[in-house]
PDB file of N, CA and C in Angstrom:
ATOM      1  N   UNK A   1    -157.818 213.936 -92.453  1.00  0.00           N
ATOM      2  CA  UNK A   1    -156.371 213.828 -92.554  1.00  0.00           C
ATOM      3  C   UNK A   1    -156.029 213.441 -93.994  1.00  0.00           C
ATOM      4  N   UNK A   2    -154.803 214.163 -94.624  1.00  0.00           N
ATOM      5  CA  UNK A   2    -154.499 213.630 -96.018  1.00  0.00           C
ATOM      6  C   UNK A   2    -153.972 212.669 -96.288  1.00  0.00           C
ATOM      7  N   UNK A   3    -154.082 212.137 -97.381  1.00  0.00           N
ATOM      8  CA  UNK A   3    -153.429 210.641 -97.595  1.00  0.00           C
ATOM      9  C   UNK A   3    -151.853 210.909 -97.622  1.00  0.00           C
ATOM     10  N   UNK A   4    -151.073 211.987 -97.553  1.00  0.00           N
ATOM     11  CA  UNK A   4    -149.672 212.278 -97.062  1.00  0.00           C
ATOM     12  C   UNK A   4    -149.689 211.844 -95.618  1.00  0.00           C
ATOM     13  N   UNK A   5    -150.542 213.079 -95.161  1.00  0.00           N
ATOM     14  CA  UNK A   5    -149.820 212.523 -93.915  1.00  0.00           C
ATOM     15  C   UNK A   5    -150.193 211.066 -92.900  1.00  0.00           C
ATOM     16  N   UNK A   6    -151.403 210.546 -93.907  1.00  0.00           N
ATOM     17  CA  UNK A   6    -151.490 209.339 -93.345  1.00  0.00           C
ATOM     18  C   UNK A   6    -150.413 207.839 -93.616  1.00  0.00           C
ATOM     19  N   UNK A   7    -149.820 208.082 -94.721  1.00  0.00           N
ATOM     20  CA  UNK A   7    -148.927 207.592 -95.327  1.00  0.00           C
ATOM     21  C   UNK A   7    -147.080 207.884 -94.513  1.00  0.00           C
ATOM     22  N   UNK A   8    -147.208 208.980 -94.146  1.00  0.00           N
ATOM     23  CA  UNK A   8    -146.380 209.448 -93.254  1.00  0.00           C
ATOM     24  C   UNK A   8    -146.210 208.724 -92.095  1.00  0.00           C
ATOM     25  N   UNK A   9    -147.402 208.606 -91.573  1.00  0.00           N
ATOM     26  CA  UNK A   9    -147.727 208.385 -90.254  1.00  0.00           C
ATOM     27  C   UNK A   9    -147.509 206.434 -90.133  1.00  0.00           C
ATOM     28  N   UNK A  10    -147.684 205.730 -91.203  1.00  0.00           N
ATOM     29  CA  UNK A  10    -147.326 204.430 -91.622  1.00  0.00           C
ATOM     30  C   UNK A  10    -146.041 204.592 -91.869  1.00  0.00           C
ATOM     31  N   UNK A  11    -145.596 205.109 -92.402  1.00  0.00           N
ATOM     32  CA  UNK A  11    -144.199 204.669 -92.967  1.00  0.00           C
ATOM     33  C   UNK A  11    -143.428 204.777 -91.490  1.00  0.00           C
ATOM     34  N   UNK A  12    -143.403 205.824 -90.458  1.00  0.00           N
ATOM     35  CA  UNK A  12    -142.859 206.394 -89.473  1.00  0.00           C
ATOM     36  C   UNK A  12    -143.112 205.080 -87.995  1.00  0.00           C
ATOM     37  N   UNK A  13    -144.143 204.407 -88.642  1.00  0.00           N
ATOM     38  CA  UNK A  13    -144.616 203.006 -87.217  1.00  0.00           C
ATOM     39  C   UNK A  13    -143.522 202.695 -87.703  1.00  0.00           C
ATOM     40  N   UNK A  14    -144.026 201.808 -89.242  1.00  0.00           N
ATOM     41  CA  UNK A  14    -142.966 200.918 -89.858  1.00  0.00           C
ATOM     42  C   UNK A  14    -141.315 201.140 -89.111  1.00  0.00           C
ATOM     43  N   UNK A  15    -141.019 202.002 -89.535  1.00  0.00           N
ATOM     44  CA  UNK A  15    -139.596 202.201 -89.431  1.00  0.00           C
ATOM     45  C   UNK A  15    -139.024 202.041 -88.287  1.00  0.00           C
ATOM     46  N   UNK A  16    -139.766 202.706 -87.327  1.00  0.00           N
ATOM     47  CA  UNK A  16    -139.445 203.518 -85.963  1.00  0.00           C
ATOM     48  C   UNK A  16    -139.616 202.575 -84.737  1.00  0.00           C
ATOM     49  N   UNK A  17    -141.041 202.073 -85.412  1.00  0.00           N
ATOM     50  CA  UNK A  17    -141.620 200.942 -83.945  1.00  0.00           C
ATOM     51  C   UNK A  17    -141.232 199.821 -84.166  1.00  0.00           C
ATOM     52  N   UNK A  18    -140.533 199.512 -84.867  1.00  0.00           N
ATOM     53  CA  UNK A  18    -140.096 197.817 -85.189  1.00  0.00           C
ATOM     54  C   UNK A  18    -139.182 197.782 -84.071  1.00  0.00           C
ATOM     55  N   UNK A  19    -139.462 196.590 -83.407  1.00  0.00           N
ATOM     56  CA  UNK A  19    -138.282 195.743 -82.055  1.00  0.00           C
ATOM     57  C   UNK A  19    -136.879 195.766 -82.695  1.00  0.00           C
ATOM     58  N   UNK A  20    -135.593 195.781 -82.594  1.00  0.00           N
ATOM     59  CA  UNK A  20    -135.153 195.599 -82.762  1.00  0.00           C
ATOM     60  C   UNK A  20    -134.222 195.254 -81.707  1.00  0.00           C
ATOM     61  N   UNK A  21    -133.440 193.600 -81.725  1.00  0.00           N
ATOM     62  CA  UNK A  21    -132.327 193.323 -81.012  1.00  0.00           C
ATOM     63  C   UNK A  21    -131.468 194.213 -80.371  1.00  0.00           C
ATOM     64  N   UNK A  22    -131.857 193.599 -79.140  1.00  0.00           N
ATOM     65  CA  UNK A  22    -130.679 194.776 -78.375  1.00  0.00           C
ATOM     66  C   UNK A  22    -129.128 194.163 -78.794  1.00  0.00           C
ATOM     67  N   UNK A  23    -128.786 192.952 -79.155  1.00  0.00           N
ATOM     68  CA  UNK A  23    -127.378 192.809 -79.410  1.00  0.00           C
ATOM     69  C   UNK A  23    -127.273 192.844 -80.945  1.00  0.00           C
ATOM     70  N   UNK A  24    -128.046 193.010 -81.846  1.00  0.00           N
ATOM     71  CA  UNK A  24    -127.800 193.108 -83.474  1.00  0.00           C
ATOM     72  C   UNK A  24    -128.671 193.899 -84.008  1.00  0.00           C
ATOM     73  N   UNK A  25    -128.555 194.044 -85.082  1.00  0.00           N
ATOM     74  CA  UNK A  25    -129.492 194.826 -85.961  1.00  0.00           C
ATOM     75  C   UNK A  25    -131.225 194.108 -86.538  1.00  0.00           C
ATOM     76  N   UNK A  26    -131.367 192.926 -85.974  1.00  0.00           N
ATOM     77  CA  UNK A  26    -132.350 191.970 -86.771  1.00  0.00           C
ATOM     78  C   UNK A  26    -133.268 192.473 -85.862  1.00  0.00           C
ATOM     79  N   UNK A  27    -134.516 192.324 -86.896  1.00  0.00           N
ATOM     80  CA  UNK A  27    -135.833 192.162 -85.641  1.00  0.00           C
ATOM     81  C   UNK A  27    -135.952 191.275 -84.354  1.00  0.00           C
ATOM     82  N   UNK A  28    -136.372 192.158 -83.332  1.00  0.00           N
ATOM     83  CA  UNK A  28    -136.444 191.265 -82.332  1.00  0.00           C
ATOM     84  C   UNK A  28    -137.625 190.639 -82.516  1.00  0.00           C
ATOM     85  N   UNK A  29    -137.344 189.218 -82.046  1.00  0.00           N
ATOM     86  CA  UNK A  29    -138.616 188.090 -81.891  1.00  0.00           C
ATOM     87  C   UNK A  29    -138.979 187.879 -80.512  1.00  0.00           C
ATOM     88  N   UNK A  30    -138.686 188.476 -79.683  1.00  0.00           N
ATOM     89  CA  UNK A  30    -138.642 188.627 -77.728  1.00  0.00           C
ATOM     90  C   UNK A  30    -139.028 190.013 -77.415  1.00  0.00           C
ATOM     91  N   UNK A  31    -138.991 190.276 -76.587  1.00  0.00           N
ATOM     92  CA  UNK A  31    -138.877 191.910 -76.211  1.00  0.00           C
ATOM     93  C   UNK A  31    -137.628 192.575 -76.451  1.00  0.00           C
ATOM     94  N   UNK A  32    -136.901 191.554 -76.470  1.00  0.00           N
ATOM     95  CA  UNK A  32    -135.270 192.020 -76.169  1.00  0.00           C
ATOM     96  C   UNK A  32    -134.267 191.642 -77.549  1.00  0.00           C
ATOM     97  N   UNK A  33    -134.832 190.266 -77.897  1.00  0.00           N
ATOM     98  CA  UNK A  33    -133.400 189.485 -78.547  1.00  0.00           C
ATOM     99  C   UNK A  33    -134.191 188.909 -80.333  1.00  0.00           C
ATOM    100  N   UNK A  34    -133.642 188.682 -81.024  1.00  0.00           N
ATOM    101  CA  UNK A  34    -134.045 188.529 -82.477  1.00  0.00           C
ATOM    102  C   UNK A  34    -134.087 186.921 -81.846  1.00  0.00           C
ATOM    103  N   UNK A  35    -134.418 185.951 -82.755  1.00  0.00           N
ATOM    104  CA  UNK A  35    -134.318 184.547 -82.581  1.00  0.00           C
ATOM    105  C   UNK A  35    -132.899 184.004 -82.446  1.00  0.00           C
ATOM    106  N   UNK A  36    -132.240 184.398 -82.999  1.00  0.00           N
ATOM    107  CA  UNK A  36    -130.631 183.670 -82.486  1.00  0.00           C
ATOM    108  C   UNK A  36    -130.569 184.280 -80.689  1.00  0.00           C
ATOM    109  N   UNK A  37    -130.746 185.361 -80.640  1.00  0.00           N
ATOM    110  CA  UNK A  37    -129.883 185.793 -78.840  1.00  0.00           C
ATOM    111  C   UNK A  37    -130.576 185.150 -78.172  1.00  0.00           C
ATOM    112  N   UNK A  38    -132.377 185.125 -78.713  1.00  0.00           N
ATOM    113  CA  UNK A  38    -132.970 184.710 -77.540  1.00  0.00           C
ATOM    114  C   UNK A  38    -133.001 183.397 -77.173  1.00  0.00           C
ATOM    115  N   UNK A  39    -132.693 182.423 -77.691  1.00  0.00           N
ATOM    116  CA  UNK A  39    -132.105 181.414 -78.135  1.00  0.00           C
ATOM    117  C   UNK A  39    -130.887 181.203 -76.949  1.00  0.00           C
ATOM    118  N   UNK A  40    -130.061 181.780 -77.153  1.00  0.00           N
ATOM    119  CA  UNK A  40    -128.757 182.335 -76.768  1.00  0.00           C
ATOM    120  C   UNK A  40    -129.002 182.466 -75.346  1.00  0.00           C
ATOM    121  N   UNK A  41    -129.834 183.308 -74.786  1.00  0.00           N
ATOM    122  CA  UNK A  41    -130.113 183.732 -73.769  1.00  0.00           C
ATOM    123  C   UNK A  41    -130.743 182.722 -72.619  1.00  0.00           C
ATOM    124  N   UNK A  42    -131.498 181.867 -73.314  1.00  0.00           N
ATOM    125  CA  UNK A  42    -132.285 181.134 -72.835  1.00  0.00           C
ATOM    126  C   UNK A  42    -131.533 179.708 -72.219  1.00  0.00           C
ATOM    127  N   UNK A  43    -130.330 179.492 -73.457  1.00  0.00           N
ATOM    128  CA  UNK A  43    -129.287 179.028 -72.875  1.00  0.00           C
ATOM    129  C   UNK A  43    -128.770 179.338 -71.535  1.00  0.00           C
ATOM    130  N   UNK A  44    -128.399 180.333 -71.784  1.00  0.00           N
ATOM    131  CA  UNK A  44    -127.758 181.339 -70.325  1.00  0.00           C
ATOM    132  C   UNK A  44    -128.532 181.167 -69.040  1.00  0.00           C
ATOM    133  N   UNK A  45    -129.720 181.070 -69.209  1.00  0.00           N
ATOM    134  CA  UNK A  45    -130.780 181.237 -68.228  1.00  0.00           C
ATOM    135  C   UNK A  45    -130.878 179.508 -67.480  1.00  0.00           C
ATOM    136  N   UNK A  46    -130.780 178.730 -68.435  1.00  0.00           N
ATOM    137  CA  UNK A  46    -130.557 177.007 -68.530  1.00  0.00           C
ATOM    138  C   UNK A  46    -129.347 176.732 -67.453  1.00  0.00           C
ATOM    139  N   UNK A  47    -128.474 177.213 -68.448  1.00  0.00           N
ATOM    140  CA  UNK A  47    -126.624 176.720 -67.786  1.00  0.00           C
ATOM    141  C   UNK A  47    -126.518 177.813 -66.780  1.00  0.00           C
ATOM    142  N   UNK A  48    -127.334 178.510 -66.306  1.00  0.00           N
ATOM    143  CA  UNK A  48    -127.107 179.321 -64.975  1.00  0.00           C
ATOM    144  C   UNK A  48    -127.466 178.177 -63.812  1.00  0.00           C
ATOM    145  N   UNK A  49    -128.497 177.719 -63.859  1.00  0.00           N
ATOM    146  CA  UNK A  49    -128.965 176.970 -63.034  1.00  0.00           C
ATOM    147  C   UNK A  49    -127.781 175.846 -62.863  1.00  0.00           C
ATOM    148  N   UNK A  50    -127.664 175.245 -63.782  1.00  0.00           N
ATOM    149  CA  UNK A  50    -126.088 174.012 -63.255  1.00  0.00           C
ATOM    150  C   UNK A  50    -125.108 175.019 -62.384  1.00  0.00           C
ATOM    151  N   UNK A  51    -125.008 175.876 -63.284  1.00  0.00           N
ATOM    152  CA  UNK A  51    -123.721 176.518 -61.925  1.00  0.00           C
ATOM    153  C   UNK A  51    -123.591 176.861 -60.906  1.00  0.00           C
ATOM    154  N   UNK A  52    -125.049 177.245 -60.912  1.00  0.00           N
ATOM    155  CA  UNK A  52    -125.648 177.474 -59.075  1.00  0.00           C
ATOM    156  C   UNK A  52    -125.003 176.109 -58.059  1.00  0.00           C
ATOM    157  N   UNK A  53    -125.729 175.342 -58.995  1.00  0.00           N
ATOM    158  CA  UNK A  53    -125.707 173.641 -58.335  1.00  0.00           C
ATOM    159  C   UNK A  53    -124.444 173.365 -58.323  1.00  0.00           C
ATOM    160  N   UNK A  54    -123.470 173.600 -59.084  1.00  0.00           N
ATOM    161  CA  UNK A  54    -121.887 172.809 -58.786  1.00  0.00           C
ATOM    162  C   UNK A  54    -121.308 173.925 -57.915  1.00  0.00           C
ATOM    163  N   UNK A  55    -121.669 175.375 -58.493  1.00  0.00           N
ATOM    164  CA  UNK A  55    -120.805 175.814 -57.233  1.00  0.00           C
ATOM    165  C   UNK A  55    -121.594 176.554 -56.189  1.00  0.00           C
ATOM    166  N   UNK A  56    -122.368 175.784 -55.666  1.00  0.00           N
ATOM    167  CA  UNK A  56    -123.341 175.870 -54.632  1.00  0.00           C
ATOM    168  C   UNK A  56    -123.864 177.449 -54.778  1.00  0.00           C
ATOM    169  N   UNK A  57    -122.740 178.813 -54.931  1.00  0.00           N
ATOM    170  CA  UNK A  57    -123.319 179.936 -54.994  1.00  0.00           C
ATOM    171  C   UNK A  57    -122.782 180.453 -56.080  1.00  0.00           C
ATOM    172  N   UNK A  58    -123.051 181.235 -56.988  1.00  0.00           N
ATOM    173  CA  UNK A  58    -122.398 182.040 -57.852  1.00  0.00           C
ATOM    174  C   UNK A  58    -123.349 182.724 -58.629  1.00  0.00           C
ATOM    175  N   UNK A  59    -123.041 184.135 -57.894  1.00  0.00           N
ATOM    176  CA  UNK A  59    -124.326 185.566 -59.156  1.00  0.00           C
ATOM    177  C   UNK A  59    -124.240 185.415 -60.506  1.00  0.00           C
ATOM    178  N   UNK A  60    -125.566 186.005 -61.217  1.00  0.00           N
ATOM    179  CA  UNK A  60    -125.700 186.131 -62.165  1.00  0.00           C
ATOM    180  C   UNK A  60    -124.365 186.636 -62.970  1.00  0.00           C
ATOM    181  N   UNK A  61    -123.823 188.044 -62.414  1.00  0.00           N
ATOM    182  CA  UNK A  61    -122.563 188.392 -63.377  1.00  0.00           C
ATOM    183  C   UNK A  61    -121.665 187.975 -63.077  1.00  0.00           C
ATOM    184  N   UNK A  62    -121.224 187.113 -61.656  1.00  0.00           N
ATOM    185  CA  UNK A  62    -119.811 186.321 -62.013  1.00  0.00           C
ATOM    186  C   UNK A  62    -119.857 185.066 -62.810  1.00  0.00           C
ATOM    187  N   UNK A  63    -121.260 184.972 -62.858  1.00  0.00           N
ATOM    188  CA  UNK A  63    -121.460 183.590 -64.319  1.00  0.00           C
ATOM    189  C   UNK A  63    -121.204 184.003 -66.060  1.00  0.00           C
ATOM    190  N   UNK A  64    -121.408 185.251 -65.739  1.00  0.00           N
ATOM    191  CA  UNK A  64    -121.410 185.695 -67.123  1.00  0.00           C
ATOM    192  C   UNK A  64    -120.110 186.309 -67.175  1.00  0.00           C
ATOM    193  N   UNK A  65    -119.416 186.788 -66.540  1.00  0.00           N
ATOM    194  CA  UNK A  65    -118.147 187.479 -66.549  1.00  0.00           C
ATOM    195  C   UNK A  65    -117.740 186.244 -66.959  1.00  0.00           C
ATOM    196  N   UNK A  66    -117.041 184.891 -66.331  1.00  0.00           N
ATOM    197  CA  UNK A  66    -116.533 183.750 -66.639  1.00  0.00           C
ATOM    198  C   UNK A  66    -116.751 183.186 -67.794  1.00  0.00           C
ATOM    199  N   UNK A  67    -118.138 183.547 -67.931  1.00  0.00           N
ATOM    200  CA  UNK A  67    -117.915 182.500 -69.853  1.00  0.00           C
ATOM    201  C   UNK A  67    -117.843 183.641 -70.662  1.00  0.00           C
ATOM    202  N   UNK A  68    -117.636 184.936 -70.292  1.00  0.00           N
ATOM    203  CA  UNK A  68    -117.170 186.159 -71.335  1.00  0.00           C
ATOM    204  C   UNK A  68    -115.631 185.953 -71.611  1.00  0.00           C
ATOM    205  N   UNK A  69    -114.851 185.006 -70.568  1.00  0.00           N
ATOM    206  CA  UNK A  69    -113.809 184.894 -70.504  1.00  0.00           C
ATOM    207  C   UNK A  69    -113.506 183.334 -71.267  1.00  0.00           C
ATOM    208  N   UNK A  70    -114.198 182.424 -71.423  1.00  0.00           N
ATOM    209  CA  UNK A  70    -113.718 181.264 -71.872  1.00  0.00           C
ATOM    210  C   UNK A  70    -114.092 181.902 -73.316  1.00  0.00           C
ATOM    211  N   UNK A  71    -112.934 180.848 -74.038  1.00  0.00           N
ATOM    212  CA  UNK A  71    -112.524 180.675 -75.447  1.00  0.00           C
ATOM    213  C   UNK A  71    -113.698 179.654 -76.319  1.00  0.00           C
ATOM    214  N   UNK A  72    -114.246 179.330 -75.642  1.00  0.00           N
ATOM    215  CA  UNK A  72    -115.246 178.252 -76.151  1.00  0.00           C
ATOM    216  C   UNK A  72    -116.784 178.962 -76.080  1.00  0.00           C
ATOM    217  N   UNK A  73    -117.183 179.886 -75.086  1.00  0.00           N
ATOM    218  CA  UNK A  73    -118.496 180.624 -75.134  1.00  0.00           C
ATOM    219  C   UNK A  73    -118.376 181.034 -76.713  1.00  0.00           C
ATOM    220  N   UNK A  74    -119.431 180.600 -77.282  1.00  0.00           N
ATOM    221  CA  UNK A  74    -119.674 180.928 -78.807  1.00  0.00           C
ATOM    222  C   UNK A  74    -119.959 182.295 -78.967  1.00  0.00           C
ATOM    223  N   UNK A  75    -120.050 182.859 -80.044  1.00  0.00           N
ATOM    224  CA  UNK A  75    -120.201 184.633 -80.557  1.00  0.00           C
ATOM    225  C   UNK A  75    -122.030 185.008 -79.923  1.00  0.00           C
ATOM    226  N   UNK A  76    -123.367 183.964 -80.510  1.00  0.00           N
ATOM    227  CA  UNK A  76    -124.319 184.595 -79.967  1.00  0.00           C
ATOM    228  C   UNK A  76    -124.709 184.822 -78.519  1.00  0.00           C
ATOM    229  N   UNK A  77    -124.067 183.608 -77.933  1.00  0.00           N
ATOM    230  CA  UNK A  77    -123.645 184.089 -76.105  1.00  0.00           C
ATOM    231  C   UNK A  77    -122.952 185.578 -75.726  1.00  0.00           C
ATOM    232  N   UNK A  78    -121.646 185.552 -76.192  1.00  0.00           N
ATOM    233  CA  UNK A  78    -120.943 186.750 -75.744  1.00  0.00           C
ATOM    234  C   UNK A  78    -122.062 187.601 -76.329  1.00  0.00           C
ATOM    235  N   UNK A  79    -122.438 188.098 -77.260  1.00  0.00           N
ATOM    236  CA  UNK A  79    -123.181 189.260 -77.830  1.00  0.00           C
ATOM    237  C   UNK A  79    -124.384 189.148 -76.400  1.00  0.00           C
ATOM    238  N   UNK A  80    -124.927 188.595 -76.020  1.00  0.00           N
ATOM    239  CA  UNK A  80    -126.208 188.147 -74.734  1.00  0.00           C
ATOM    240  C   UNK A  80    -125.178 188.635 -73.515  1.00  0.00           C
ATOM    241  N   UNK A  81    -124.415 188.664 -73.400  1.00  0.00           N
ATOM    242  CA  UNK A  81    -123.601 188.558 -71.788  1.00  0.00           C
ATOM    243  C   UNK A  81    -123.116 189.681 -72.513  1.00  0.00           C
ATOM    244  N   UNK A  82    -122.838 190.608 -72.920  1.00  0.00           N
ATOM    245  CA  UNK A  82    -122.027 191.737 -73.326  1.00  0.00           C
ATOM    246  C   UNK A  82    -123.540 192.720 -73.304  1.00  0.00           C
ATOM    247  N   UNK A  83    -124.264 192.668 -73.869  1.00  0.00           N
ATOM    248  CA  UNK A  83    -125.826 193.399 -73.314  1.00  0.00           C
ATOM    249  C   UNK A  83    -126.651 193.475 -71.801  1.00  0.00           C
ATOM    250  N   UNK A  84    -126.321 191.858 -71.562  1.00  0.00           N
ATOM    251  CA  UNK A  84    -126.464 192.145 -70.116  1.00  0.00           C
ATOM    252  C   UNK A  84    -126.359 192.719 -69.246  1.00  0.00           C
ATOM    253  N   UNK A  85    -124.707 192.834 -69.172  1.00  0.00           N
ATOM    254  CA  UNK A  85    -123.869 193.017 -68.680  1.00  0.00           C
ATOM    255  C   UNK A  85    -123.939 194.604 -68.470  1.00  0.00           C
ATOM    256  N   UNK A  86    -123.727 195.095 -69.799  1.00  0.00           N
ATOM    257  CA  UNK A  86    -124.431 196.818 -69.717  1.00  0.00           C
ATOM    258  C   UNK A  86    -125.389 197.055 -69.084  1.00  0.00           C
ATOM    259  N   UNK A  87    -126.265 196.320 -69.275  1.00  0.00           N
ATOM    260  CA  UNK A  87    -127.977 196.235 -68.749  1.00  0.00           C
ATOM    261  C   UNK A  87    -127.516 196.562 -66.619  1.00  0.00           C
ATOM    262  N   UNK A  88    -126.684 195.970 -66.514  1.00  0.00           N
ATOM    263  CA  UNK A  88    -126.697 195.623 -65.059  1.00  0.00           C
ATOM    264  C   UNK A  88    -126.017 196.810 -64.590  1.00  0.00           C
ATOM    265  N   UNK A  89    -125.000 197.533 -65.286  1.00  0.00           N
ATOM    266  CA  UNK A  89    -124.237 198.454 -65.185  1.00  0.00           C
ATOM    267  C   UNK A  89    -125.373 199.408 -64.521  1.00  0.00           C
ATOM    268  N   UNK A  90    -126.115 199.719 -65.769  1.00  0.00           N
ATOM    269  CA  UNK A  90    -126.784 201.049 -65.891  1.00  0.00           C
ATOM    270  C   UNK A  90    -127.612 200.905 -63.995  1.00  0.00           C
ATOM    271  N   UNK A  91    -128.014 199.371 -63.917  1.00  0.00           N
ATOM    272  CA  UNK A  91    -128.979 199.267 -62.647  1.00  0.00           C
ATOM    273  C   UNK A  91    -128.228 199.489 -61.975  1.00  0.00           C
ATOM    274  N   UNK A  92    -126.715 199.396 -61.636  1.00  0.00           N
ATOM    275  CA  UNK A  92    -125.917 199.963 -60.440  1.00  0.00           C
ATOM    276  C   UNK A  92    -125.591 201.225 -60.156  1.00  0.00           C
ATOM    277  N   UNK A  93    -125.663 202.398 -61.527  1.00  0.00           N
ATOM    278  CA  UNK A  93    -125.249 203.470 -61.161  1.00  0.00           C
ATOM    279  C   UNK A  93    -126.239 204.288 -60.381  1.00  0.00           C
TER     280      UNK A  93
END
């Protein structure tokens, strides 16, 4: 093989196979999320569990619909619950 197209063949991992965040442009550091979402997410995954507990029942997307709706859910949350959220779509159709 020539050193073109082996050089080709590197440059094309590089570019192509890098993770990248499903809610931004940064490398992902997860399967899914760069270090801020997953971060973010992990939150989500945390403060899911209290809400179970105060309101004895409540799904995954009416937890996330609700803090898509408060004024106080910070920007790397919504970006996590706005991916999700798609994510869940696609599993319903």
């Amino acid at each position: 093989m020539s050193n073109w197209k082996i050089f080709s063949l590197i440059c094309f991992d590089e570019f192509y196979m890098e993770k990248k965040c499903f809610a931004c442009a940064r490398k992902a550091s997860t399967s899914k999320y760069c270090s801020y979402h997953a971060q973010a997410f992990d939150n989500l995954k945390e403060h899911y569990k209290t809400w179970v507990h105060a309101y004895d029942t409540i799904s995954w997307n009416d937890f996330l619909n609700r803090l898509l709706r408060m004024n106080e859910t910070g920007s790397w949350v919504k970006d996590v619950i706005i991916v999700e959220l798609k994510g869940q779509e696609k599993l319903d159709r």
